[in-house]
N, C-alpha and C. Protein backbone atom coordinates (compact mmCIF):
# COMPACT_ATOMS: atom_id res chain seq x y z
N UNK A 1 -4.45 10.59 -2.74
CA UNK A 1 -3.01 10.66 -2.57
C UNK A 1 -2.47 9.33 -2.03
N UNK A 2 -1.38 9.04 -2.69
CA UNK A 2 -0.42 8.03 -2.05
C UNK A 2 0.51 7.82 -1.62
N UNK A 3 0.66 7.81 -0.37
CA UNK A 3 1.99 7.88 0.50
C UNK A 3 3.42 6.89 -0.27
N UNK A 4 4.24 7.22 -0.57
CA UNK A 4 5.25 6.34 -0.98
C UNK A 4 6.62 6.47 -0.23
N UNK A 5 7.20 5.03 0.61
CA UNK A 5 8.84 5.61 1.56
C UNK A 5 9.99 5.59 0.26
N UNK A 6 10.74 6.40 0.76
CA UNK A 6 11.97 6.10 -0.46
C UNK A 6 13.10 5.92 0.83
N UNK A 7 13.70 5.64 -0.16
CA UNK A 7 15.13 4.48 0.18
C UNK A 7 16.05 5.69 1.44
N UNK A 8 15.81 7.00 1.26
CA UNK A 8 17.14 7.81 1.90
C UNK A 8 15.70 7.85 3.36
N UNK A 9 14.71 7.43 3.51
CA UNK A 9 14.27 7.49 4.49
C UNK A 9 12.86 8.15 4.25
N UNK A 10 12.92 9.82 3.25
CA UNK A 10 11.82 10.37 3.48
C UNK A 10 10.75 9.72 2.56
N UNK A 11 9.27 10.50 2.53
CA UNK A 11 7.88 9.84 2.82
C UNK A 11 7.62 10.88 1.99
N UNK A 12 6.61 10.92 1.03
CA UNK A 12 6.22 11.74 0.08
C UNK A 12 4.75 11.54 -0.43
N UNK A 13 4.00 12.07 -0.93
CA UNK A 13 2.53 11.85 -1.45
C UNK A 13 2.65 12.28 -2.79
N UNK A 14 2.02 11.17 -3.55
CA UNK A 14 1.74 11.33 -4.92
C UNK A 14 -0.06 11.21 -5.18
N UNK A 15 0.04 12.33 -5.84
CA UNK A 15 -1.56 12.11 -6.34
C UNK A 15 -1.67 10.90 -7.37
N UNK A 16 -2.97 10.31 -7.12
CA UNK A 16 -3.40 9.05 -7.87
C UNK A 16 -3.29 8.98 -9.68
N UNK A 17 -3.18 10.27 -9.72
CA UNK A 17 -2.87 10.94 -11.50
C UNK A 17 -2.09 10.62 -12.14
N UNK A 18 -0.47 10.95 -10.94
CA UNK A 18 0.72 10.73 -11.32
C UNK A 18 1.45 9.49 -10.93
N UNK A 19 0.95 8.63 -10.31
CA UNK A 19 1.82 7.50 -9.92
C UNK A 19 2.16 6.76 -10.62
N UNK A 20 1.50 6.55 -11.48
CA UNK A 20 2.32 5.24 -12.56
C UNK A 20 3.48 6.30 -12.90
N UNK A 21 3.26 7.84 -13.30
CA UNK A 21 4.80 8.27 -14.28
C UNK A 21 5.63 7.98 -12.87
N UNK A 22 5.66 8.71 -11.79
CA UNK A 22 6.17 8.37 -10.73
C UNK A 22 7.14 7.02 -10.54
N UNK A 23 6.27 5.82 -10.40
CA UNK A 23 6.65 4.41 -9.87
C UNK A 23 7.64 4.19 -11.32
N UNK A 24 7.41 4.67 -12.45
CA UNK A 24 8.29 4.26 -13.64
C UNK A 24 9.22 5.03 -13.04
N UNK A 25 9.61 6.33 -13.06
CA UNK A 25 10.97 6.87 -12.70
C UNK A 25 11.69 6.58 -11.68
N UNK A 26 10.99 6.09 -10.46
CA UNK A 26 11.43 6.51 -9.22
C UNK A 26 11.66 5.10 -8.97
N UNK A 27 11.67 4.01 -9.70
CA UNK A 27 11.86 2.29 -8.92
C UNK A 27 12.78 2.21 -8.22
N UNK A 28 14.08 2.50 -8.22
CA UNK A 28 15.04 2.37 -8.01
C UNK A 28 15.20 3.28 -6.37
N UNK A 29 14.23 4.06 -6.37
CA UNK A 29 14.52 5.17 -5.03
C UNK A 29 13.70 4.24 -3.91
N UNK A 30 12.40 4.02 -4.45
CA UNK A 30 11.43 3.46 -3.57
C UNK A 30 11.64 1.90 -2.52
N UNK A 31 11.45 2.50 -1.16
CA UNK A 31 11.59 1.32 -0.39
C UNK A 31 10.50 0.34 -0.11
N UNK A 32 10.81 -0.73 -0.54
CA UNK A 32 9.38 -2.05 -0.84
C UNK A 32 8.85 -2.70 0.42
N UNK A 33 7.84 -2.15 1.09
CA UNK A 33 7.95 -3.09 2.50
C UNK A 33 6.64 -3.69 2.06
N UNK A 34 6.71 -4.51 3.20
CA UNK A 34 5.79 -5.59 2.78
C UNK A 34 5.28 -5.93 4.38
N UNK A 35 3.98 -6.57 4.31
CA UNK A 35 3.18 -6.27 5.78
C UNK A 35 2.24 -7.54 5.79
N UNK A 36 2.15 -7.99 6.22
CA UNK A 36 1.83 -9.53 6.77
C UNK A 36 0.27 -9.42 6.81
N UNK A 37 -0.60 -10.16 6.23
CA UNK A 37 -1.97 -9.58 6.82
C UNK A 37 -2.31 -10.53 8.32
N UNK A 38 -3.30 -10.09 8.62
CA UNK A 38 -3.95 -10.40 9.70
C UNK A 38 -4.98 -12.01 9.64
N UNK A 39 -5.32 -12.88 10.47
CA UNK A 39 -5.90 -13.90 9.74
C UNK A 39 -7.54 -13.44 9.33
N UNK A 40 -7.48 -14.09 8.90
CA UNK A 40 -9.42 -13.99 8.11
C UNK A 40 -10.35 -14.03 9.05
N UNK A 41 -10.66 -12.82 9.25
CA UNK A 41 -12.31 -13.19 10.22
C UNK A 41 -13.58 -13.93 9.49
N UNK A 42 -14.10 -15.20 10.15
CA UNK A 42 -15.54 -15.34 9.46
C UNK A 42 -16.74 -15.09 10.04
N UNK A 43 -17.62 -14.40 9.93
CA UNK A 43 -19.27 -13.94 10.40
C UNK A 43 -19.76 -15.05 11.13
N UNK A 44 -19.93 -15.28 12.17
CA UNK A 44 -20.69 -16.44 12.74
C UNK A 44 -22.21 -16.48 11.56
N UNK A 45 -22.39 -17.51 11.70
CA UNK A 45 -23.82 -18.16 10.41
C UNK A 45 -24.83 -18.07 11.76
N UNK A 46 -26.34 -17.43 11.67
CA UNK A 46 -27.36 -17.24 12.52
C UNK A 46 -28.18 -18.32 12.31
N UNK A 47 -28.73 -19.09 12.92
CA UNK A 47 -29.83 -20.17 12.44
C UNK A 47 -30.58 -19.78 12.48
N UNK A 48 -31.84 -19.28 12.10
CA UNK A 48 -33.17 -18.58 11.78
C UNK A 48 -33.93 -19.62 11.68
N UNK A 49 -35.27 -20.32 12.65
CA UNK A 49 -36.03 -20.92 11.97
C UNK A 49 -37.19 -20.60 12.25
């Protein structure tokens, strides 16, 4: 399931089945947020000898 916000506020779940018919009908309802990622963690490298 996929949580989707729409524009009048409420929050709804669409199964993974239906979302594309969904996202085609509903563009216009759906509110687009957008979320910043976090920076990149890298693994410290182990020296093994």
């Amino acid at each position: 399931m996929f949580t989707v916000k729409l524009k009048n506020g409420e929050t709804i779940q669409v199964p993974i089945e239906e979302l594309e018919e969904f996202l085609e009908k509903n563009r216009d309802r759906i509110e687009i947020q957008h979320k910043q990622m976090g920076k990149r963690r890298v693994a410290p490298v182990s020296s093994s000898q």
